[in-house]
Protein backbone atom coordinates (compact mmCIF):
# COMPACT_ATOMS: atom_id res chain seq x y z
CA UNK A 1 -43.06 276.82 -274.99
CA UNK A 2 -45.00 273.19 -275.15
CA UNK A 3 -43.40 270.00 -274.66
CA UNK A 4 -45.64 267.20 -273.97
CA UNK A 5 -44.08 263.59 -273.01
CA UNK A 6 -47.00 260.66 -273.72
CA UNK A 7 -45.71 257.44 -272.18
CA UNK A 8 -46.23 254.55 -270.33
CA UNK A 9 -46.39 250.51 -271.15
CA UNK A 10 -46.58 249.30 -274.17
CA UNK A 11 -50.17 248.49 -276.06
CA UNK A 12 -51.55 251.28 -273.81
CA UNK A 13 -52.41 253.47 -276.69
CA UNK A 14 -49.65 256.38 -276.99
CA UNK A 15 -48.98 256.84 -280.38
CA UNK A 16 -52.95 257.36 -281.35
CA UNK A 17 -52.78 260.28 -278.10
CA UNK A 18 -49.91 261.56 -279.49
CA UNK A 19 -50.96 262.00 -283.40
CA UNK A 20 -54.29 263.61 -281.78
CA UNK A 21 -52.95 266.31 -279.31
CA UNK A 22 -50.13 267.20 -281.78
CA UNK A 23 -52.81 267.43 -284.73
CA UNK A 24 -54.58 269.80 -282.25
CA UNK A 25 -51.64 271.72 -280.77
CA UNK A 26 -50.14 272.39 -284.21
CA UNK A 27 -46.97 270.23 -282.83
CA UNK A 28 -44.57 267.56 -284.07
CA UNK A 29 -43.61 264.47 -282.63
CA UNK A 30 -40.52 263.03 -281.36
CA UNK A 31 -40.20 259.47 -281.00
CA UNK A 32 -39.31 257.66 -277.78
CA UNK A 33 -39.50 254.10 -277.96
CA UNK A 34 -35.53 252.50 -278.63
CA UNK A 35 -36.53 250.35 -281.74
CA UNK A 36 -38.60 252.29 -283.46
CA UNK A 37 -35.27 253.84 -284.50
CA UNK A 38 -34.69 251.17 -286.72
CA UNK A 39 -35.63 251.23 -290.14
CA UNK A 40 -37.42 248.13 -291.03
CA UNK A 41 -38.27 247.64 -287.97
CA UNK A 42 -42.40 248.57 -288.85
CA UNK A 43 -44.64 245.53 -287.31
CA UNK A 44 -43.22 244.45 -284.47
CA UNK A 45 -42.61 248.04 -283.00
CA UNK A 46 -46.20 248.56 -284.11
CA UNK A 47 -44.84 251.46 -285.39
CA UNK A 48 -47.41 254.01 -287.34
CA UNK A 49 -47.71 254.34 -291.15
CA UNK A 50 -47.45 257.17 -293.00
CA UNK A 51 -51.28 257.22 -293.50
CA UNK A 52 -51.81 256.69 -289.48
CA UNK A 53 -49.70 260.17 -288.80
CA UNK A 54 -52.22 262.06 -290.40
CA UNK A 55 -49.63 264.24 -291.90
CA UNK A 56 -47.85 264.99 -288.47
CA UNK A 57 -44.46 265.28 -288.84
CA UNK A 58 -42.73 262.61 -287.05
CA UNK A 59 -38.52 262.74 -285.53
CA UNK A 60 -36.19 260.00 -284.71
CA UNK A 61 -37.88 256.97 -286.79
CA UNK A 62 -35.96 255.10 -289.24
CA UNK A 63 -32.58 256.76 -288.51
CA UNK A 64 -30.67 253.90 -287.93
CA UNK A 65 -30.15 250.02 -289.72
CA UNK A 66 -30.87 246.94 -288.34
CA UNK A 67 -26.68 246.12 -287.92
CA UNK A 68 -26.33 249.25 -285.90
CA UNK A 69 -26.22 249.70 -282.32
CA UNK A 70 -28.32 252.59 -280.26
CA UNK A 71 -26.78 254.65 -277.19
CA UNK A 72 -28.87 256.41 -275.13
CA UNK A 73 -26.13 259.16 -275.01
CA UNK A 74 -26.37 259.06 -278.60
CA UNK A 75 -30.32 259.21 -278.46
CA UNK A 76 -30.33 261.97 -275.76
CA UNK A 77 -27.87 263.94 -278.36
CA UNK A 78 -30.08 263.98 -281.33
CA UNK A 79 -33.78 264.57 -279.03
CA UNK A 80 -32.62 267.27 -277.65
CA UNK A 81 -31.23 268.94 -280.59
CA UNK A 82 -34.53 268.60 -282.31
CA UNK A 83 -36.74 269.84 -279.23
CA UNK A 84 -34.34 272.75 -278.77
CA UNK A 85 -35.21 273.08 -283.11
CA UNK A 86 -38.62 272.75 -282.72
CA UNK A 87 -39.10 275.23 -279.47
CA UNK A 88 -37.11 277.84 -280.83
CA UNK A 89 -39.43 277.63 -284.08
CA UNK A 90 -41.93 278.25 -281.68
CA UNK A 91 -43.63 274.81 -282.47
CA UNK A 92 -45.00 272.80 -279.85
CA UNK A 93 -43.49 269.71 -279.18
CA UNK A 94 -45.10 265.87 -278.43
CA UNK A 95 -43.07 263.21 -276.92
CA UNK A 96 -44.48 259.72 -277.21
CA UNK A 97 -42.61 256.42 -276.27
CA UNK A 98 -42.31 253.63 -273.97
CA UNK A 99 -38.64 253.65 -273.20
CA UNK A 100 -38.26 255.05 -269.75
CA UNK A 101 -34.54 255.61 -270.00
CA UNK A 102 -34.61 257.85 -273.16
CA UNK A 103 -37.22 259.86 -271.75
CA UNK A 104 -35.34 260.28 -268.56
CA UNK A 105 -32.42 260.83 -271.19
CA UNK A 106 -34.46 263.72 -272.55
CA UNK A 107 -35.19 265.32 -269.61
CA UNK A 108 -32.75 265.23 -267.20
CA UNK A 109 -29.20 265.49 -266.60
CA UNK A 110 -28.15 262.14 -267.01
CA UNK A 111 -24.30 261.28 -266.91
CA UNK A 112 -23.04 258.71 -269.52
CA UNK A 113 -19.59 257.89 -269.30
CA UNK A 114 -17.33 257.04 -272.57
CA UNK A 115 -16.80 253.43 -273.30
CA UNK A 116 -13.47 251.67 -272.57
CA UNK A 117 -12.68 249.65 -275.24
CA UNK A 118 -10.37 247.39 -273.29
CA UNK A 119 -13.36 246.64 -270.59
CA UNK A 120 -16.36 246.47 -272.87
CA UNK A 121 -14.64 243.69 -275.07
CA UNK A 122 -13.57 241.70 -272.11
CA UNK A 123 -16.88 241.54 -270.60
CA UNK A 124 -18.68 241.11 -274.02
CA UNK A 125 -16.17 238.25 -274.43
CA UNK A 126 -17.18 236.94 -270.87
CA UNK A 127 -21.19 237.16 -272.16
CA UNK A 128 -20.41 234.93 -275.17
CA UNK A 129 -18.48 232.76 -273.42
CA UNK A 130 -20.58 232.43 -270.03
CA UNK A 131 -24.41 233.23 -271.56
CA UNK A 132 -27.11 235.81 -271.30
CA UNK A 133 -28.45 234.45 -267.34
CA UNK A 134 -24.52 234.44 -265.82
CA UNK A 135 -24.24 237.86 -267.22
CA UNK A 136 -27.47 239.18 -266.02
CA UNK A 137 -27.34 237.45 -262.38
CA UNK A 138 -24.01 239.10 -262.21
CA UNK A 139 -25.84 242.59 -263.09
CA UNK A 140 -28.45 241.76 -260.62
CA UNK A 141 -26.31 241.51 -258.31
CA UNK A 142 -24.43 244.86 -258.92
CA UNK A 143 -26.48 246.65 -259.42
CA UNK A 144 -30.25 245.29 -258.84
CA UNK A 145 -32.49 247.80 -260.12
CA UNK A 146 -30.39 247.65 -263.52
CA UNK A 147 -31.38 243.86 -263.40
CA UNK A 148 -34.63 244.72 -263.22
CA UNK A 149 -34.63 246.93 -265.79
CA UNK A 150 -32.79 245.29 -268.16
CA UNK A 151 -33.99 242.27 -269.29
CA UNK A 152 -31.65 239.40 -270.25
CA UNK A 153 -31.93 239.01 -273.66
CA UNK A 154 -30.71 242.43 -274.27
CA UNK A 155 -27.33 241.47 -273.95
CA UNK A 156 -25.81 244.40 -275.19
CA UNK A 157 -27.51 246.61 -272.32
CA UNK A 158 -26.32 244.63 -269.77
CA UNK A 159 -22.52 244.45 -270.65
CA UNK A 160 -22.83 248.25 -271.42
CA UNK A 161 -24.73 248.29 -267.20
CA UNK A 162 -21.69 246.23 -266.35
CA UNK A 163 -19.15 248.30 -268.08
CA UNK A 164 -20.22 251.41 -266.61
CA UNK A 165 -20.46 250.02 -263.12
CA UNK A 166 -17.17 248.47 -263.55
CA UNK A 167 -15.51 252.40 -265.00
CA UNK A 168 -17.49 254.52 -262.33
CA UNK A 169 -17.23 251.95 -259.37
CA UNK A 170 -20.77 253.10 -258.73
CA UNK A 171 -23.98 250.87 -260.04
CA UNK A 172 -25.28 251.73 -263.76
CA UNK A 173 -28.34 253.32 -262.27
CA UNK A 174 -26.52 256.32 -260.22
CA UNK A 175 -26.37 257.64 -263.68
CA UNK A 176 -30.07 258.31 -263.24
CA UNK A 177 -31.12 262.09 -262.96
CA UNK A 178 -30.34 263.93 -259.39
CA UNK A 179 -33.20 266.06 -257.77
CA UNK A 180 -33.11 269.79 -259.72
CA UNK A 181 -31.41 268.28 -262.85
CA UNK A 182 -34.40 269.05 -265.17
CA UNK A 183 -33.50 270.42 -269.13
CA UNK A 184 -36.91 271.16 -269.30
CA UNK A 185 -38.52 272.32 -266.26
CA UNK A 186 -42.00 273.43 -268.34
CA UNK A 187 -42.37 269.82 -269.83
CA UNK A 188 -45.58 268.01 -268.68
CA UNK A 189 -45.79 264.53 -268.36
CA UNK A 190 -48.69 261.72 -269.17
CA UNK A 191 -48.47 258.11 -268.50
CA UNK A 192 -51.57 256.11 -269.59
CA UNK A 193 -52.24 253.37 -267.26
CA UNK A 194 -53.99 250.18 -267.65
CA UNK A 195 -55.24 247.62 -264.86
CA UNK A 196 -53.13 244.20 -265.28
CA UNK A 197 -56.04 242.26 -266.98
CA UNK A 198 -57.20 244.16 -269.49
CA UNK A 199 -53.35 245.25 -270.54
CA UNK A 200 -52.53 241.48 -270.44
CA UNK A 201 -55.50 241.35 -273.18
CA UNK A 202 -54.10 244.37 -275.38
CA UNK A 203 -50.88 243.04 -275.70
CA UNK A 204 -51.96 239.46 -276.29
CA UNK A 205 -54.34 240.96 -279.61
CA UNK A 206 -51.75 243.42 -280.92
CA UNK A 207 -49.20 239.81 -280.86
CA UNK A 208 -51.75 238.21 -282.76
CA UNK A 209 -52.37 241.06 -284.88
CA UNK A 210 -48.06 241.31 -285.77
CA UNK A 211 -48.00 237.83 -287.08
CA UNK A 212 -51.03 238.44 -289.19
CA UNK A 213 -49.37 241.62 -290.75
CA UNK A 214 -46.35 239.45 -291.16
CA UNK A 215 -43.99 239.95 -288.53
CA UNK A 216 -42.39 236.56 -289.46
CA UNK A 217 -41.49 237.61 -292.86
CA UNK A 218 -40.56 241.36 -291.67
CA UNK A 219 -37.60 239.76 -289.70
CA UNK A 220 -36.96 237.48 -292.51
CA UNK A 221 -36.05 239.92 -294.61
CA UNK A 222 -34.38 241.95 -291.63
CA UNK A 223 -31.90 239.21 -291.20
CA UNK A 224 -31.01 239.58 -294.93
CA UNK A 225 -30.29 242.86 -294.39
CA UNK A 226 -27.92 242.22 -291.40
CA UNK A 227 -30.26 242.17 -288.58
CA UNK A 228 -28.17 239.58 -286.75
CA UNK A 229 -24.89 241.14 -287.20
CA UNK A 230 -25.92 244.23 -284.67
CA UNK A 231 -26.70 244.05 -281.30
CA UNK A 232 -29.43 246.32 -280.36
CA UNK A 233 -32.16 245.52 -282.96
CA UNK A 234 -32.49 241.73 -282.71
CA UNK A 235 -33.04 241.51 -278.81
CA UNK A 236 -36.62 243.61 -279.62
CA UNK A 237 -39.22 241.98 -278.76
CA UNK A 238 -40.67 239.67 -281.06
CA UNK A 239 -37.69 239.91 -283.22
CA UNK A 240 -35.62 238.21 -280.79
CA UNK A 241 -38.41 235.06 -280.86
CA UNK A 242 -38.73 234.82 -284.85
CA UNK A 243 -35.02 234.59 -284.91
CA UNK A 244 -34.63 231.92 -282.87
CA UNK A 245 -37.68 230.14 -284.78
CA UNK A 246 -35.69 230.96 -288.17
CA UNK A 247 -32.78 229.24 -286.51
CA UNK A 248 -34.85 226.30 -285.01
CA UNK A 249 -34.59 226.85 -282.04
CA UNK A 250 -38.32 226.93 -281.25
CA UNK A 251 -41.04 226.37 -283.57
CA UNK A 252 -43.32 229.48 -284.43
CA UNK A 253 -45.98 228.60 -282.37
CA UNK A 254 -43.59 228.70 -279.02
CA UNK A 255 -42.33 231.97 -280.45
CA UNK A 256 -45.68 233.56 -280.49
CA UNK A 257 -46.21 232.24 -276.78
CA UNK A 258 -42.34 233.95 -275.95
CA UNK A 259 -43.51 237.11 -277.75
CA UNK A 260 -46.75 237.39 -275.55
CA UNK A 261 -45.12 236.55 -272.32
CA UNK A 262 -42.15 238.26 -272.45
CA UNK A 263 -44.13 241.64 -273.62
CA UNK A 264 -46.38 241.28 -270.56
CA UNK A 265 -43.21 240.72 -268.44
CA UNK A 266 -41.66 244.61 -270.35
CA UNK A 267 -44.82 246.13 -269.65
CA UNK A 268 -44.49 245.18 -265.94
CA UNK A 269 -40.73 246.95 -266.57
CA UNK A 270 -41.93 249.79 -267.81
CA UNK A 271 -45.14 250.50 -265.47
CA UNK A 272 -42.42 249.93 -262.59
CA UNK A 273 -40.05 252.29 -263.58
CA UNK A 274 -42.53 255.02 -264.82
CA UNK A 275 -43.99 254.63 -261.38
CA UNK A 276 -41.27 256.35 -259.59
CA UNK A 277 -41.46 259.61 -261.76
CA UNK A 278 -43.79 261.50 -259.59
CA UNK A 279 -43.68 264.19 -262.90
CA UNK A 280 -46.27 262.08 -264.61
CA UNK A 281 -49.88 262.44 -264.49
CA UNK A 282 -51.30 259.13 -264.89
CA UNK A 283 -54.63 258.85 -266.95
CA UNK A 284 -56.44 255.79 -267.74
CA UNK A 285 -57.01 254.93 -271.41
CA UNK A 286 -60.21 256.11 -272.72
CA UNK A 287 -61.70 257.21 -276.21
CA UNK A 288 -58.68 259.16 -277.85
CA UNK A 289 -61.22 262.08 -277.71
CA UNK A 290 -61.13 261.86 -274.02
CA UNK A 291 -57.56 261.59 -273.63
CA UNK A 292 -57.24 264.80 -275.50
CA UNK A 293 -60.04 266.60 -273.41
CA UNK A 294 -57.81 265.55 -270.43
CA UNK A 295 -54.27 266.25 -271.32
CA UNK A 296 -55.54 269.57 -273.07
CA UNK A 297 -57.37 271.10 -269.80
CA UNK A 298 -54.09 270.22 -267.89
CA UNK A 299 -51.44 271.57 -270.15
CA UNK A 300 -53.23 274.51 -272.02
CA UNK A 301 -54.88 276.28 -269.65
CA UNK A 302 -51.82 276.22 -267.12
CA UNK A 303 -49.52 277.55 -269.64
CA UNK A 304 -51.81 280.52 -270.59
């Protein structure tokens, strides 16, 4: 059996890897990344066209609409059912995203508990009433790896940290996967890696790059379609900016600036918490042809 996880920060190049080494493994892909979930959501997620898969089949994109809200319990439900699909088929299987948590969610035993609706509503009242830095100083404070996971404008993910720590009596991130706890023990990890700098560049270009698709229009029409009445989708990155430009809050050239800084400050997220998964090879971005060469000779070959 193959399963293949391709992750790391964001503008590091994963999606490209992961169209290539499926293409060449005979595989599918299963998608990773928390907003590419969202239908609609196609610029700003930099999320691959149909013509860009090269005929791969791709799983968990566009299952979801903009006014619904994404658990990772949820998520973890629906990847694993597919990869357990997809192995017993016999085909191989390529996992490629940049959201640590569903990875983790995907591979290990993670423990979610159910919600309480008299506790979530009473500390989602207490985030609309108090704002988005009370709530996540009082997170930090908890619990303070969450807090630095979690950044504050996701508001929904950290009154679901605090309602978890406040149900368990234990901090939102003991939920994270105990030694041994492994679903798939065969799985091999990748985690492209790119020096500060030249990252700092990438995700600068693919910004620019979003608003010259259109990203501004994309989440106009998004909010038409109820973008603003869920949770989940309109904290994303870039989507969370345009709105607040849309509502005048800040004009578009600040929102570009936001979008670029707050992206480098994710990637920093996600290079931090990859970092302590000592699963994951780490290979520096090259020519995709490389990358294959190199995941290939370490996954292949050892499986034979």
């Amino acid at each position: 059996m193959t399963l293949i996880v391709i992750c790391g920060a964001t503008a590091t190049g994963k999606s490209d890897l992961a169209v290539a080494l499926a293409k060449e493994i005979k595989g599918e892909i299963v998608n990773a990344d928390s907003m590419q979930l969202y239908n609609g959501m196609d610029i700003g997620t930099a999320k691959l066209s149909l013509e860009e898969r090269h005929g791969i089949p791709h799983h968990l994109l566009d299952i979801l609409t903009v006014n619904q809200d994404a658990t990772v319990a949820q998520y973890q439900e629906l990847a694993r059912a597919k990869i357990d699909q997809l192995l017993k088929a016999k085909i191989p299987v390529v996992v490629v995203g940049g959201t640590g948590l569903y990875i983790k969610a995907i591979l290990d035993d993670l423990n979610f508990p159910d919600t309480d609706p008299i506790v979530r509503e009473k500390i989602a009242l207490e985030a609309l009433t108090l704002g988005e830095d009370v709530m996540h100083a009082r997170l930090s404070q908890l619990d303070p790896a969450a807090g630095f996971a979690i950044p504050k404008e996701n508001v929904r993910r950290v009154v679901r940290a605090l309602e978890v720590i406040e149900i368990t009596g234990k901090p939102y991130t003991a939920n994270l996967p105990r030694e041994g706890s492994t679903k798939y023990p065969f799985a091999k990890q990748f985690g492209l890696a790119l020096d500060r700098a030249k990252l700092q560049e990438r995700i600068d270009a693919r910004v620019d790059r979003m608003w010259e698709l259109g990203l501004v229009a994309e989440v106009r029409d998004l909010i038409k379609e109820g973008l603003l009445d869920g949770r989940t989708a309109q904290a994303a990155l870039g989507y969370a900016q345009i709105i607040k430009f849309a509502k005048a809050e800040m004009d578009e050239i600040e929102a570009m600036a936001e979008t670029k800084r707050t992206t480098r400050q994710y990637a920093r997220r996600q290079e931090t918490w990859f970092s302590r998964d000592e699963r994951i090879q780490w290979i520096n971005p090259a020519p995709v042809t490389s990358l294959l060469e190199t995941v290939l000779s370490s996954t292949i070959g050892k499986d034979e």
